[in-house]
C-alpha atoms as a PDB file:
ATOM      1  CA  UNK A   1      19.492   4.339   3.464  1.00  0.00           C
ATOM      2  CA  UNK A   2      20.722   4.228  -0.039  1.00  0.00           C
ATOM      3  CA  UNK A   3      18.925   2.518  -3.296  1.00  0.00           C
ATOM      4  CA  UNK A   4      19.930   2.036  -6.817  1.00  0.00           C
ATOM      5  CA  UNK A   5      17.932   0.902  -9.711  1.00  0.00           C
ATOM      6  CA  UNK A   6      19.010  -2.095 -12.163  1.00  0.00           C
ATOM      7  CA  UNK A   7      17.577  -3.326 -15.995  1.00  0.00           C
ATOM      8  CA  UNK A   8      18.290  -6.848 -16.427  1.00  0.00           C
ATOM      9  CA  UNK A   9      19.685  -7.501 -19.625  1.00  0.00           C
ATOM     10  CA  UNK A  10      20.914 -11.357 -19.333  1.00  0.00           C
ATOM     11  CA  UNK A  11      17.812 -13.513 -21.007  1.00  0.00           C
ATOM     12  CA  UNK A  12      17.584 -15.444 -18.314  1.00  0.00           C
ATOM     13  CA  UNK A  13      16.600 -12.881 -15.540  1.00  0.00           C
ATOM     14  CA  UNK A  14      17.877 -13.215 -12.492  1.00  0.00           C
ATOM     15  CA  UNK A  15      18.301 -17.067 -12.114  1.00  0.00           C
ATOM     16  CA  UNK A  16      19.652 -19.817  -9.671  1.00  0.00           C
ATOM     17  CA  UNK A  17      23.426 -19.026  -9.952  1.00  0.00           C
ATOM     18  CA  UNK A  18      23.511 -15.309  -9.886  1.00  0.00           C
ATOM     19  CA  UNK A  19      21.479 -14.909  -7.348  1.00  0.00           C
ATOM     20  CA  UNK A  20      23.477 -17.623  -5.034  1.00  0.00           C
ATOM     21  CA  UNK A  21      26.401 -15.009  -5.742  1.00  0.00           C
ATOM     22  CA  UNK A  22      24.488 -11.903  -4.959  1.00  0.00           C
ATOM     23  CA  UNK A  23      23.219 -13.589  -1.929  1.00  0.00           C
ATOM     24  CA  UNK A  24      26.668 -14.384  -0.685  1.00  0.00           C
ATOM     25  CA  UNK A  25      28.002 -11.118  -1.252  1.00  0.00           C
ATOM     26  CA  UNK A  26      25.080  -9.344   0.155  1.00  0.00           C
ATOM     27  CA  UNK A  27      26.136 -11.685   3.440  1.00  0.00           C
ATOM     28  CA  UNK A  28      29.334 -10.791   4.033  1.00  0.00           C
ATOM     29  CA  UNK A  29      27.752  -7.837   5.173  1.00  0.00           C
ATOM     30  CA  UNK A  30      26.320  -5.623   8.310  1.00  0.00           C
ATOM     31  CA  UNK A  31      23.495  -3.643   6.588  1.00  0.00           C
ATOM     32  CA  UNK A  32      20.039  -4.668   5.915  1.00  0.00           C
ATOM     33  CA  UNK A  33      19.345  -5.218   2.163  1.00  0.00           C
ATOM     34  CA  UNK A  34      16.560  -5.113  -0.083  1.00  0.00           C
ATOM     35  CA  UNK A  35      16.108  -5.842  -3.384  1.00  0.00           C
ATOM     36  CA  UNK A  36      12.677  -4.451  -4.829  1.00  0.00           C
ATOM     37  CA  UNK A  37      10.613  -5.868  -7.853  1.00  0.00           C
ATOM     38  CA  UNK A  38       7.409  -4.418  -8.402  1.00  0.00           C
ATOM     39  CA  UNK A  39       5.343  -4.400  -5.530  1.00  0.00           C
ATOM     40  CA  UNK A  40       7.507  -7.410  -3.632  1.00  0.00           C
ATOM     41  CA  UNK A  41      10.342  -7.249  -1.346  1.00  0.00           C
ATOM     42  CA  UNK A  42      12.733  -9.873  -0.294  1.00  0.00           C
ATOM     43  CA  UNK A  43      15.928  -9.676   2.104  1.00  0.00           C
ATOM     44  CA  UNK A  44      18.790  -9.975  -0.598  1.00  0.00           C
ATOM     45  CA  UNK A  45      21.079 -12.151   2.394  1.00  0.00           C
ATOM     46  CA  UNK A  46      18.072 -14.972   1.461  1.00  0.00           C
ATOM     47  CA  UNK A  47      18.441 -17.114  -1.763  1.00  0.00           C
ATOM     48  CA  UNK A  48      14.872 -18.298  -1.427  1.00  0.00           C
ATOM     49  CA  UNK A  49      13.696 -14.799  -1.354  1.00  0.00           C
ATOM     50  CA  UNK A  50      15.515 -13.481  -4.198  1.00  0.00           C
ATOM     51  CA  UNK A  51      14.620 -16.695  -6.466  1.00  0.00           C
ATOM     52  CA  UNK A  52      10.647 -15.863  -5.277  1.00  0.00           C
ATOM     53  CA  UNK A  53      10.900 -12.663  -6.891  1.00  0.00           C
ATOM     54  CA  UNK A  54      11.651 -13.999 -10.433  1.00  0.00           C
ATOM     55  CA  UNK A  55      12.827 -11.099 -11.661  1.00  0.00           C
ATOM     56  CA  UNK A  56      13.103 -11.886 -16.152  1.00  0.00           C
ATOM     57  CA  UNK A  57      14.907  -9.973 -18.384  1.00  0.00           C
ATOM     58  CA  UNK A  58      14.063  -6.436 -19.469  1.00  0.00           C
ATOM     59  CA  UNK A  59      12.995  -5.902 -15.691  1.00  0.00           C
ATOM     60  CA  UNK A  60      13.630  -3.244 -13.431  1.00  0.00           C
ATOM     61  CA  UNK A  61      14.452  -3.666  -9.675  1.00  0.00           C
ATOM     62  CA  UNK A  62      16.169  -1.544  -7.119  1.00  0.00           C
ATOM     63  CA  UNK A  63      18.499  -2.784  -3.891  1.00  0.00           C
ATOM     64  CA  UNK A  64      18.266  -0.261  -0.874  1.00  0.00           C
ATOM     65  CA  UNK A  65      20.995  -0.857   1.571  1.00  0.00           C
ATOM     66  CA  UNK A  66      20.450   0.451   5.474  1.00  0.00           C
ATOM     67  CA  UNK A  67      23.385   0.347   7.940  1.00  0.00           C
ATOM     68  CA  UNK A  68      27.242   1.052   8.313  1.00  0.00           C
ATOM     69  CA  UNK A  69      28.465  -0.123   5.390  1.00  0.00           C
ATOM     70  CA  UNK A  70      25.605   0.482   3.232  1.00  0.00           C
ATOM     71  CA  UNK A  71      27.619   2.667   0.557  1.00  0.00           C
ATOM     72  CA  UNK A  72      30.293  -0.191   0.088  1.00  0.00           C
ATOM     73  CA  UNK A  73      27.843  -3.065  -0.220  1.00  0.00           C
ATOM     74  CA  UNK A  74      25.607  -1.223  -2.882  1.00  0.00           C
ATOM     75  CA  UNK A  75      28.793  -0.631  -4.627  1.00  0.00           C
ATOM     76  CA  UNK A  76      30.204  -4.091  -4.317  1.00  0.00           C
ATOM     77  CA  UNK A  77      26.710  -5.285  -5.578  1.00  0.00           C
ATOM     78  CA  UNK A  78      26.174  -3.291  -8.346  1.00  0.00           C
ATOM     79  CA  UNK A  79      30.121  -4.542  -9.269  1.00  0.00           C
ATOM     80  CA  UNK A  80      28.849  -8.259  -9.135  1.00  0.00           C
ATOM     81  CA  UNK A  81      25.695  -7.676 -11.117  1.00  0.00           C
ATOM     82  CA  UNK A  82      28.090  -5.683 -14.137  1.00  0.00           C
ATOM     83  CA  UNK A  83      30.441  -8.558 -13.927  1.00  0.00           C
ATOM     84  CA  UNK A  84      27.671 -11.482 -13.867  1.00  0.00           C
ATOM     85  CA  UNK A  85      26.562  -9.466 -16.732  1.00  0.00           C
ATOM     86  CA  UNK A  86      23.068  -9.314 -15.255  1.00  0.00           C
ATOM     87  CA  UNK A  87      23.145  -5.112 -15.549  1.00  0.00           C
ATOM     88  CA  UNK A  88      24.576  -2.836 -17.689  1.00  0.00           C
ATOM     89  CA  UNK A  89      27.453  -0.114 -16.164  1.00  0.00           C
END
């Protein structure tokens, strides 16, 4: 299992549209995923889950990744959260 940690710098926090695109990267995928906000997790392959968490702006979070392809999915996150400008590189 691998994790990373994230600081959400778009005002809106992690809202309807990014998190559709996270969600469908995240799915394209064998691994299990987790994204992480305070004490709550969800399974990042579920919009509902990820919009439950609510995660605003200024907020930290992590996403673990657990399977095969775990190192390429974290990366190909973490790419989609730079370019959504939802993170910082």
């Amino acid at each position: 299992m691998i994790e990373k940690n994230f600081n959400v710098i778009d005002e809106a926090g992690i809202h309807a549209r990014p998190a559709s695109v996270l969600v469908t990267v995240a799915s394209g995928y064998e691994s299990e995923i987790k994204i992480i906000y305070k004490e709550k997790t969800a399974n990042l392959k579920s919009i509902l889950g990820v919009m439950a968490l609510g995660i605003p702006f200024g907020e930290e979070f992590n996403i673990n990744a657990e399977g095969s392809d775990e190192e390429e999915v974290l990366k190909k996150l973490e790419e989609t959260l730079i370019t959504a400008g939802l993170v910082n590189a």
